[in-house]
PDB file of N, CA and C in Angstrom:
ATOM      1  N   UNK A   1      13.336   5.489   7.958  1.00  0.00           N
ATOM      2  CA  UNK A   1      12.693   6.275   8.976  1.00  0.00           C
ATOM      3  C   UNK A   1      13.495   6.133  10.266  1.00  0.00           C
ATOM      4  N   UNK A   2      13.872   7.489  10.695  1.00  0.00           N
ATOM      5  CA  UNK A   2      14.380   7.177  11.991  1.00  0.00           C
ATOM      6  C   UNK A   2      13.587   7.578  13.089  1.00  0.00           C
ATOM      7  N   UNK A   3      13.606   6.101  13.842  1.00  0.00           N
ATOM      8  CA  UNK A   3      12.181   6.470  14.552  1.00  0.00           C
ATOM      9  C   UNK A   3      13.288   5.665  16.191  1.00  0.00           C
ATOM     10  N   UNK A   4      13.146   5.962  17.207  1.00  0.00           N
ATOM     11  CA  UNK A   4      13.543   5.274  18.444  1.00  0.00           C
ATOM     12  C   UNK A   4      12.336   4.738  19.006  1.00  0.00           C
ATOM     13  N   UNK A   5      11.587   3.454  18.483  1.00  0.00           N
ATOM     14  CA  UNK A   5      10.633   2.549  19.242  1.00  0.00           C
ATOM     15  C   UNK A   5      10.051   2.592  20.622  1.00  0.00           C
ATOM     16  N   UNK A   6      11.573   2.593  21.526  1.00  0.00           N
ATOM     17  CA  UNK A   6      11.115   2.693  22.670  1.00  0.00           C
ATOM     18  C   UNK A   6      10.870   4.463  23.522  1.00  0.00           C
ATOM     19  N   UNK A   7      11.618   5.408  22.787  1.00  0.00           N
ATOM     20  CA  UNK A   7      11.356   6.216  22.829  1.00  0.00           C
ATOM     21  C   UNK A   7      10.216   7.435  22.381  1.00  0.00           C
ATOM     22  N   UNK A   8      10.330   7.295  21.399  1.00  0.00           N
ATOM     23  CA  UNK A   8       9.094   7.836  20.449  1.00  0.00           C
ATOM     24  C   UNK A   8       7.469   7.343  20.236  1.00  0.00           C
ATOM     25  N   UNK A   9       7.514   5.814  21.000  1.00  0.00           N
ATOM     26  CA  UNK A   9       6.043   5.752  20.164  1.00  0.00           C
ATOM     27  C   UNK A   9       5.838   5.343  21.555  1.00  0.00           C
ATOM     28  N   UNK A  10       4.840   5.977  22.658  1.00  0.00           N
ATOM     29  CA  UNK A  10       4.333   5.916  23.518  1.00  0.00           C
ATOM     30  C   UNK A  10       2.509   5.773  23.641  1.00  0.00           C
ATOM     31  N   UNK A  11       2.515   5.955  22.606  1.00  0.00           N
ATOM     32  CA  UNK A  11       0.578   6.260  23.199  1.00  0.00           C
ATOM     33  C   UNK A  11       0.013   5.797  21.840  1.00  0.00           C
ATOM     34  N   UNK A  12      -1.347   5.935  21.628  1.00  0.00           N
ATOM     35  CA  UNK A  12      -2.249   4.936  20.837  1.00  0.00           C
ATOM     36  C   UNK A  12      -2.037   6.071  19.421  1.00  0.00           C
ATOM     37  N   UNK A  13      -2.070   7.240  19.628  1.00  0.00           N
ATOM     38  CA  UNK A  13      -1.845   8.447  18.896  1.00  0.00           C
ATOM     39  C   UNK A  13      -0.675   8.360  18.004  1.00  0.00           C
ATOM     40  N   UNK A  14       0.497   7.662  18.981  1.00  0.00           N
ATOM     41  CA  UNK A  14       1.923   7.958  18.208  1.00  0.00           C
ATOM     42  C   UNK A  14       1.724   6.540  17.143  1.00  0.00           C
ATOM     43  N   UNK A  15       1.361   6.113  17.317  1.00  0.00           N
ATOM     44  CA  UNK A  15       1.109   4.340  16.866  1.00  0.00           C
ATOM     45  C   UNK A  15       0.689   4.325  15.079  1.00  0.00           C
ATOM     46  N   UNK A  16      -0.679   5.081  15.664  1.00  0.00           N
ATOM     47  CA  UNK A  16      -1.263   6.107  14.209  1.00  0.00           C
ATOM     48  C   UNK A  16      -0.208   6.870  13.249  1.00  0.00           C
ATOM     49  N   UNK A  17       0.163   7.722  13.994  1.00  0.00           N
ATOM     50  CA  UNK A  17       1.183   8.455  12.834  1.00  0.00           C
ATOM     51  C   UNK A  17       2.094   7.861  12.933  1.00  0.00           C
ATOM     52  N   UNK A  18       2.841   6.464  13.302  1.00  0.00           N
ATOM     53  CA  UNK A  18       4.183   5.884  12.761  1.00  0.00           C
ATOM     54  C   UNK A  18       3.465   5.331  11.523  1.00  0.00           C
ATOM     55  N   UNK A  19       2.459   4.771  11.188  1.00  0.00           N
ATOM     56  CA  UNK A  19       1.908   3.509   9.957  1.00  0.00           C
ATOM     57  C   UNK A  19       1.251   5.021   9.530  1.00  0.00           C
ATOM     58  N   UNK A  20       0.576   5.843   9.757  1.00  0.00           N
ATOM     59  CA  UNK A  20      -0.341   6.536   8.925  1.00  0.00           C
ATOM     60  C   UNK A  20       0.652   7.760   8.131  1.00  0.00           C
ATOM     61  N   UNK A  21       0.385   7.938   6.391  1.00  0.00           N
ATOM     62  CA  UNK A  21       0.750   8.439   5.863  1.00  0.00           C
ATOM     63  C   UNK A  21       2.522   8.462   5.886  1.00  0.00           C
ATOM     64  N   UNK A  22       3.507   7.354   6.145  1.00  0.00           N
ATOM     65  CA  UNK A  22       4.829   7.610   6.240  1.00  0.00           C
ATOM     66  C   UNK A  22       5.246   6.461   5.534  1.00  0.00           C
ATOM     67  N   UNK A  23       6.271   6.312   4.887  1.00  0.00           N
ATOM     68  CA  UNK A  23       7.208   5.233   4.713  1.00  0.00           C
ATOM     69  C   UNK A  23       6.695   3.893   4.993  1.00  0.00           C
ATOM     70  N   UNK A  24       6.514   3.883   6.304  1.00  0.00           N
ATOM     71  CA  UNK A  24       6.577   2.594   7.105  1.00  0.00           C
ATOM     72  C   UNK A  24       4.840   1.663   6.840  1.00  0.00           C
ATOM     73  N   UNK A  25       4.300   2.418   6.202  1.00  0.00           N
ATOM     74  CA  UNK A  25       3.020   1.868   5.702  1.00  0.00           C
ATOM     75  C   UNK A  25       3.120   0.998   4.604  1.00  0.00           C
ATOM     76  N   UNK A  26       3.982   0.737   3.971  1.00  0.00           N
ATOM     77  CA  UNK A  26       4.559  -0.240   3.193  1.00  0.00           C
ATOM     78  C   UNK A  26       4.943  -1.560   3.722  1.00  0.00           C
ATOM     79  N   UNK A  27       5.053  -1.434   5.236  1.00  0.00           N
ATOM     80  CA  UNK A  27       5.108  -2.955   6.167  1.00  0.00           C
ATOM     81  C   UNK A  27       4.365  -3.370   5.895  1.00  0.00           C
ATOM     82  N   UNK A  28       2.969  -2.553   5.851  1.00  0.00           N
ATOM     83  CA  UNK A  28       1.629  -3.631   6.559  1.00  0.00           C
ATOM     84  C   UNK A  28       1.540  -4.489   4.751  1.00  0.00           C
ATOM     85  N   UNK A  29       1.663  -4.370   3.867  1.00  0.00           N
ATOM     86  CA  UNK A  29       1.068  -4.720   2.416  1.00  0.00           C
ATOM     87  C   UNK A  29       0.639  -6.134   2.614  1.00  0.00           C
ATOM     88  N   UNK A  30       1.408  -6.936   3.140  1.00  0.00           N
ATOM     89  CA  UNK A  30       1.246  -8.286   3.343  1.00  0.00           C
ATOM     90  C   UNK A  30      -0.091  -8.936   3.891  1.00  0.00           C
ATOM     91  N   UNK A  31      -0.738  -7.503   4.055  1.00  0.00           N
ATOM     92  CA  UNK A  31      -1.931  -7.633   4.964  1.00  0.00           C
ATOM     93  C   UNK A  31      -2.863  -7.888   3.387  1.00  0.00           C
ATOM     94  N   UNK A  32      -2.888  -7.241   2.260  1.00  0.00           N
ATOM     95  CA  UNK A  32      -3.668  -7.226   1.334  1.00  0.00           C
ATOM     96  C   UNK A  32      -3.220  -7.729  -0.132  1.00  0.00           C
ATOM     97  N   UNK A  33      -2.175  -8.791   0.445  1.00  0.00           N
ATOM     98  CA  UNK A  33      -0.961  -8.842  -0.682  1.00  0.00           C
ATOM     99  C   UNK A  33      -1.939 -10.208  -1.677  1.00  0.00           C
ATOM    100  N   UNK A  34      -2.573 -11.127  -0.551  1.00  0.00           N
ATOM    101  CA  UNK A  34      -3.223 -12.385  -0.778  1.00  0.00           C
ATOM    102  C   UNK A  34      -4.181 -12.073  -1.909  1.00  0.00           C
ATOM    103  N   UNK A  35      -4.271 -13.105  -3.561  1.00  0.00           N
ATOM    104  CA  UNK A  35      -5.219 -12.992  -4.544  1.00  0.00           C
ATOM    105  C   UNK A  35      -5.976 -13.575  -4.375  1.00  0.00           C
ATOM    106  N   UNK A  36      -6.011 -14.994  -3.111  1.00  0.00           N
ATOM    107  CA  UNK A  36      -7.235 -15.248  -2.676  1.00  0.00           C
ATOM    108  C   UNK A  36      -8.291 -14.095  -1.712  1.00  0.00           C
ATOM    109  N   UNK A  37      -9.372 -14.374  -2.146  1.00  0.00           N
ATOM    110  CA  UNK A  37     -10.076 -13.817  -1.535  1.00  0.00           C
ATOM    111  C   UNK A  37     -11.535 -14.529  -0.567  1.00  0.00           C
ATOM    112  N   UNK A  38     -11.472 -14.506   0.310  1.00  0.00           N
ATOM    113  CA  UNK A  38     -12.676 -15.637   1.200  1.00  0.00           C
ATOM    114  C   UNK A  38     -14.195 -14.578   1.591  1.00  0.00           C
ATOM    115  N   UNK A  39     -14.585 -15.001   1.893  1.00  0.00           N
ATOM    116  CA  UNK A  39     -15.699 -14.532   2.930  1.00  0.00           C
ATOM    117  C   UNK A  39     -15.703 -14.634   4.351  1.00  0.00           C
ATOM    118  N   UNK A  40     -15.662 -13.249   4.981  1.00  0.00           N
ATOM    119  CA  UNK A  40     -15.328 -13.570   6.556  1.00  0.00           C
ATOM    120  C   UNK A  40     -16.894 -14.495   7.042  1.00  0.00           C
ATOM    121  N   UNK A  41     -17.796 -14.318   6.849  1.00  0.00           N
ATOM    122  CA  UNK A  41     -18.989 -15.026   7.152  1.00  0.00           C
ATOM    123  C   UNK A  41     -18.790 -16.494   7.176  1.00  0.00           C
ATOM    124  N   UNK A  42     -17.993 -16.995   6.007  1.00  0.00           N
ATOM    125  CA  UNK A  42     -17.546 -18.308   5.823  1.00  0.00           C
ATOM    126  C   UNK A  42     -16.467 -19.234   7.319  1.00  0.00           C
ATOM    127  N   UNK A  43     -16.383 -18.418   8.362  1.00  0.00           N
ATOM    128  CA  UNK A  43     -15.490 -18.628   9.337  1.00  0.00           C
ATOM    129  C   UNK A  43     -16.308 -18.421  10.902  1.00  0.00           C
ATOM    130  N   UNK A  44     -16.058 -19.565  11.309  1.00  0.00           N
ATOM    131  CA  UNK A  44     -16.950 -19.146  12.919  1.00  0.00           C
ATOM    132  C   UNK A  44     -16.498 -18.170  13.527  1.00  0.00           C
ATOM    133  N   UNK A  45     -16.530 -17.605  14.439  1.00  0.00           N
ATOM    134  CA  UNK A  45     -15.450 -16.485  15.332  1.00  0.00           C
ATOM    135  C   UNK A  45     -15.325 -17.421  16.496  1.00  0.00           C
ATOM    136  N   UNK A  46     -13.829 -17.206  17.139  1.00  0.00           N
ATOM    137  CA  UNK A  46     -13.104 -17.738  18.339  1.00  0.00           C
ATOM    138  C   UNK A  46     -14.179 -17.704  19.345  1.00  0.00           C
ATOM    139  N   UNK A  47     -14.478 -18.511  20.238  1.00  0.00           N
ATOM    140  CA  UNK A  47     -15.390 -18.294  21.640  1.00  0.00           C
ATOM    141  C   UNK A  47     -13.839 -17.521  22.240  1.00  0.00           C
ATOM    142  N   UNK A  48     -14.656 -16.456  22.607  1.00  0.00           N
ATOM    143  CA  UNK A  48     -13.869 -15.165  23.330  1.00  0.00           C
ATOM    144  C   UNK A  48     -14.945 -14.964  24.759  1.00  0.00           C
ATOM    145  N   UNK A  49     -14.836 -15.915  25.337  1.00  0.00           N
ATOM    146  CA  UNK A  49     -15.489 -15.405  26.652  1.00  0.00           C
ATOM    147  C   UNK A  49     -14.368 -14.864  27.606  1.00  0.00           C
ATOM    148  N   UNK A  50     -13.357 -15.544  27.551  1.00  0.00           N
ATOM    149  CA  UNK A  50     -12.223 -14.873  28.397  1.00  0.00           C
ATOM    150  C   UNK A  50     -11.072 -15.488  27.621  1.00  0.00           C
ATOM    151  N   UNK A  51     -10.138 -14.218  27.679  1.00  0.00           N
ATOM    152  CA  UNK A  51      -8.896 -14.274  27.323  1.00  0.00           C
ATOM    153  C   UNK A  51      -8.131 -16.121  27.025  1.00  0.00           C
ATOM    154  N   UNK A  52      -8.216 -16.444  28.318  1.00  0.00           N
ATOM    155  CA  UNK A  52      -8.109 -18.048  28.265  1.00  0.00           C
ATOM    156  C   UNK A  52      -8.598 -18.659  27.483  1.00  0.00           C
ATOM    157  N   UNK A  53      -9.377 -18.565  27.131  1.00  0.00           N
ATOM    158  CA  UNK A  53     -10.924 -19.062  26.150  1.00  0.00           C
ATOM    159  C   UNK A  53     -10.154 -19.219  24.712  1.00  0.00           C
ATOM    160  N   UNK A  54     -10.304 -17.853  24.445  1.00  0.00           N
ATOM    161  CA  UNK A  54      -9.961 -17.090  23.180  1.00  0.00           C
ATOM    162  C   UNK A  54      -8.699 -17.907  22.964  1.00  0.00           C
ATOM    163  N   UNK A  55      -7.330 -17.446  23.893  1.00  0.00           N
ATOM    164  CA  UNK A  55      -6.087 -18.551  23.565  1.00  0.00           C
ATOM    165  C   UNK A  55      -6.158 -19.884  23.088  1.00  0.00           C
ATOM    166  N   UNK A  56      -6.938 -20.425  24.062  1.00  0.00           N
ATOM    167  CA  UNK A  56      -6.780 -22.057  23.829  1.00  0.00           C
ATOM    168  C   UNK A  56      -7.562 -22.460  23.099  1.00  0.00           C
ATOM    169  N   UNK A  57      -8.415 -21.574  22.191  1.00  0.00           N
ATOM    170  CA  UNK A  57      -9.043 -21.934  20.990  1.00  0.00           C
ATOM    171  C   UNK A  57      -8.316 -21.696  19.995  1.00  0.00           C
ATOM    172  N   UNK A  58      -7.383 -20.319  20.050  1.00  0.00           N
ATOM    173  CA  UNK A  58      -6.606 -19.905  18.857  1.00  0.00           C
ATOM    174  C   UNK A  58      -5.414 -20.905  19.334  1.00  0.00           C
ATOM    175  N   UNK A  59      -4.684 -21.129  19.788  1.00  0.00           N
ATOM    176  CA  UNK A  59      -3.813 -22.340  19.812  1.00  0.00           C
ATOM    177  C   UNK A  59      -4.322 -23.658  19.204  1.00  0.00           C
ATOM    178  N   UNK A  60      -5.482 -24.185  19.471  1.00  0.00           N
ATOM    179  CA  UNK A  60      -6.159 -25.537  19.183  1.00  0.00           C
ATOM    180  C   UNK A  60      -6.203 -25.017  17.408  1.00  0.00           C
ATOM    181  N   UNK A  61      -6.434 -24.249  17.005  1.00  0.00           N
ATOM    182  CA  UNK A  61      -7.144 -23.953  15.600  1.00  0.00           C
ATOM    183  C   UNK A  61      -5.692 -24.433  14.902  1.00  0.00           C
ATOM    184  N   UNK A  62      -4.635 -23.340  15.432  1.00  0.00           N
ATOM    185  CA  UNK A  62      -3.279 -23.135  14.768  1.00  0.00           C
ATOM    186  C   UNK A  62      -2.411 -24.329  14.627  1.00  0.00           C
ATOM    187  N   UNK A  63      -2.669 -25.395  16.117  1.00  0.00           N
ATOM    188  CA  UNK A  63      -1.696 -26.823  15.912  1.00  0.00           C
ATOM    189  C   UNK A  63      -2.497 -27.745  15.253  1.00  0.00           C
ATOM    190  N   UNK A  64      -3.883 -27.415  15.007  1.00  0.00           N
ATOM    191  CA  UNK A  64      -4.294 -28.861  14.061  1.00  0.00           C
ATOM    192  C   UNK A  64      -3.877 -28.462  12.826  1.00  0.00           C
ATOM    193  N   UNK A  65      -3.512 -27.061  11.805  1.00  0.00           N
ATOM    194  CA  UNK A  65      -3.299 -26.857  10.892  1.00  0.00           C
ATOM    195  C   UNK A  65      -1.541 -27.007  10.943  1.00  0.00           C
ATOM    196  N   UNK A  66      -0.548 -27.532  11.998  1.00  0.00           N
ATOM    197  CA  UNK A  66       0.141 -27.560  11.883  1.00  0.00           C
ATOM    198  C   UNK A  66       1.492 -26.985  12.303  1.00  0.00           C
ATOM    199  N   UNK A  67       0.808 -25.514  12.953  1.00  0.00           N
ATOM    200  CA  UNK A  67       1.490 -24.561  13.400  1.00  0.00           C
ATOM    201  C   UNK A  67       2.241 -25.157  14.949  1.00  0.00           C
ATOM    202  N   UNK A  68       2.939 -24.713  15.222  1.00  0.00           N
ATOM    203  CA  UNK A  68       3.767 -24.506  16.827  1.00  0.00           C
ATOM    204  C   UNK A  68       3.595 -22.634  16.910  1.00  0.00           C
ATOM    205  N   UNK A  69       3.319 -22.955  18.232  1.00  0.00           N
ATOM    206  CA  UNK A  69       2.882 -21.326  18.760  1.00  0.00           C
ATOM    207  C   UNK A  69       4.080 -20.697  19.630  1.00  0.00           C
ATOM    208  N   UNK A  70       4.481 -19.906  19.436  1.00  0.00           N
ATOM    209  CA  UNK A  70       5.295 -19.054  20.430  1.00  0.00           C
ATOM    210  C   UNK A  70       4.867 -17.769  20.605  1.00  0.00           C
ATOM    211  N   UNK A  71       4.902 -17.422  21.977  1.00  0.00           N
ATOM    212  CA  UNK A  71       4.343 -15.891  21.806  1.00  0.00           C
ATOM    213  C   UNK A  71       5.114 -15.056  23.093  1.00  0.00           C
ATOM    214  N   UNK A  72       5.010 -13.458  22.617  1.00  0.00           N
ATOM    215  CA  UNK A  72       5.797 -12.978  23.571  1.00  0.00           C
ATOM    216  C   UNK A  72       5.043 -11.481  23.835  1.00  0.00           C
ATOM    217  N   UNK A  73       4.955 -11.405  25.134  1.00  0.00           N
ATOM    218  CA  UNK A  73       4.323  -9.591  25.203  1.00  0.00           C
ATOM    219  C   UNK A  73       4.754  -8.759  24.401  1.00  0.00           C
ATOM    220  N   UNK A  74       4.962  -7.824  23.487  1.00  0.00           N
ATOM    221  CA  UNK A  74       5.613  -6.765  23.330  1.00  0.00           C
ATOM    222  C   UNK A  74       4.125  -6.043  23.344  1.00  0.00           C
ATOM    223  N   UNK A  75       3.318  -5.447  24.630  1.00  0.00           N
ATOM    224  CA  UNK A  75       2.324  -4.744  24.777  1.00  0.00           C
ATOM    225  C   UNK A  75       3.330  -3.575  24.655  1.00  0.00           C
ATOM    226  N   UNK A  76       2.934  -2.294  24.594  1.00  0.00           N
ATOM    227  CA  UNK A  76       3.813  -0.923  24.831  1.00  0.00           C
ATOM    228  C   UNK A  76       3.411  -0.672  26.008  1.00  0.00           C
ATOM    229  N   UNK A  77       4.112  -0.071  26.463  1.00  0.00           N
ATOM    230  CA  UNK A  77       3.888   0.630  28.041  1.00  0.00           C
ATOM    231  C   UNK A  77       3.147   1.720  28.355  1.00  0.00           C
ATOM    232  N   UNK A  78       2.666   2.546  27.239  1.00  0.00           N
ATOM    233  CA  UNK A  78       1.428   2.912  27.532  1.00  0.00           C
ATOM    234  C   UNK A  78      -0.068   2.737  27.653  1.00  0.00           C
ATOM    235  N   UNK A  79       0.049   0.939  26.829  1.00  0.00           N
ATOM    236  CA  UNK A  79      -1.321   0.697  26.960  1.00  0.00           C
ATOM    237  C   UNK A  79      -1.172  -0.549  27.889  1.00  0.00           C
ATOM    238  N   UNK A  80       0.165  -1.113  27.991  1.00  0.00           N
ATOM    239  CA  UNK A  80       0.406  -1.720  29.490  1.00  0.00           C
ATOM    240  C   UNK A  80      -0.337  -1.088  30.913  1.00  0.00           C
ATOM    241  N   UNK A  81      -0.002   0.290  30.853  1.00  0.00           N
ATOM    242  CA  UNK A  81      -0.292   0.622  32.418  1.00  0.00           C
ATOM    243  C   UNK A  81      -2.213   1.015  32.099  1.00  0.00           C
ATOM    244  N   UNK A  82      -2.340   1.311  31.030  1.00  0.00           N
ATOM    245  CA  UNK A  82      -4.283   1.489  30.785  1.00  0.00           C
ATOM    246  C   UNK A  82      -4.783   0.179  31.065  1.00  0.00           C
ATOM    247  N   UNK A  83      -4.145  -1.387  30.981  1.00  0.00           N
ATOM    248  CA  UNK A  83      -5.010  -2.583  31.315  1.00  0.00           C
ATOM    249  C   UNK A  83      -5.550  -2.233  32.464  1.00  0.00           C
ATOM    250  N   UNK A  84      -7.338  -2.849  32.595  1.00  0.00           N
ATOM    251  CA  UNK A  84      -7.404  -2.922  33.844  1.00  0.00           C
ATOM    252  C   UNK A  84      -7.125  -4.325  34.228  1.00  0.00           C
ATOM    253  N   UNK A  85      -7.162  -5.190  35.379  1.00  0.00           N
ATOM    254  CA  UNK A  85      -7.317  -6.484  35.769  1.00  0.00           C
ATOM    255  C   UNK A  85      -8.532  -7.214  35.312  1.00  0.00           C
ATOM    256  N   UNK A  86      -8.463  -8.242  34.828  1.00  0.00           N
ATOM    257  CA  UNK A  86      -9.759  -9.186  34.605  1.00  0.00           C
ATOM    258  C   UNK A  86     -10.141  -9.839  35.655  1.00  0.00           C
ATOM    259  N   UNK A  87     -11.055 -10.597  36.196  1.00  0.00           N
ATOM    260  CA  UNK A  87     -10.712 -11.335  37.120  1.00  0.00           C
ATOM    261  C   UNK A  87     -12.265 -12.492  36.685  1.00  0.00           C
TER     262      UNK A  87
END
C-alpha cells in the first residue's frame, strides 16, 4: 500500500479507511491471534481519574510483571490540535 503517513492520514475518517477494508487490516491480526481466551470481567479496570492516575497505574501493573516502559507521542496532528487542556 502506498500510503504517505504524514501526508495522507489526517483526520479520524482517514484512520478508518487506512485499516478498514484494505491490505493493511492484516496488521491488526495479532489483536485476535491469542488461543487463550479470558474473561474481561475477570480483570479490575485501571483507576482512570486522571490521565496521571491511569499512567502510574498502567506503569505499576506493567513493571511488577516485568516490563520496562518507554513511550512516545505519535498523537496525529489532527487529533493533536482537537485536545482540549485538562486541568
Amino acid at each position: 500500500m502506498d500510503v504517505d503517513y504524514h501526508r495522507d492520514i489526517n483526520s479520524f475518517e482517514d484512520h478508518i479507511k487506512l485499516y478498514a477494508g484494505t491490505a493493511i487490516v492484516k496488521e491488526a491480526d495479532f489483536l485476535t491471534a491469542s488461543e487463550k481466551l479470558v474473561d474481561v470481567k475477570d480483570y479490575a479496570p485501571f483507576d482512570d481519574r486522571s490521565p496521571d492516575i491511569l499512567w502510574t497505574n498502567l506503569v505499576s501493573h506493567l513493571s511488577k510483571q516485568g516490563y520496562h516502559v518507554a513511550t512516545f507521542d505519535l498523537t496525529s496532528p489532527d487529533i493533536k490540535k482537537m485536545l482540549v487542556p485538562m486541568s
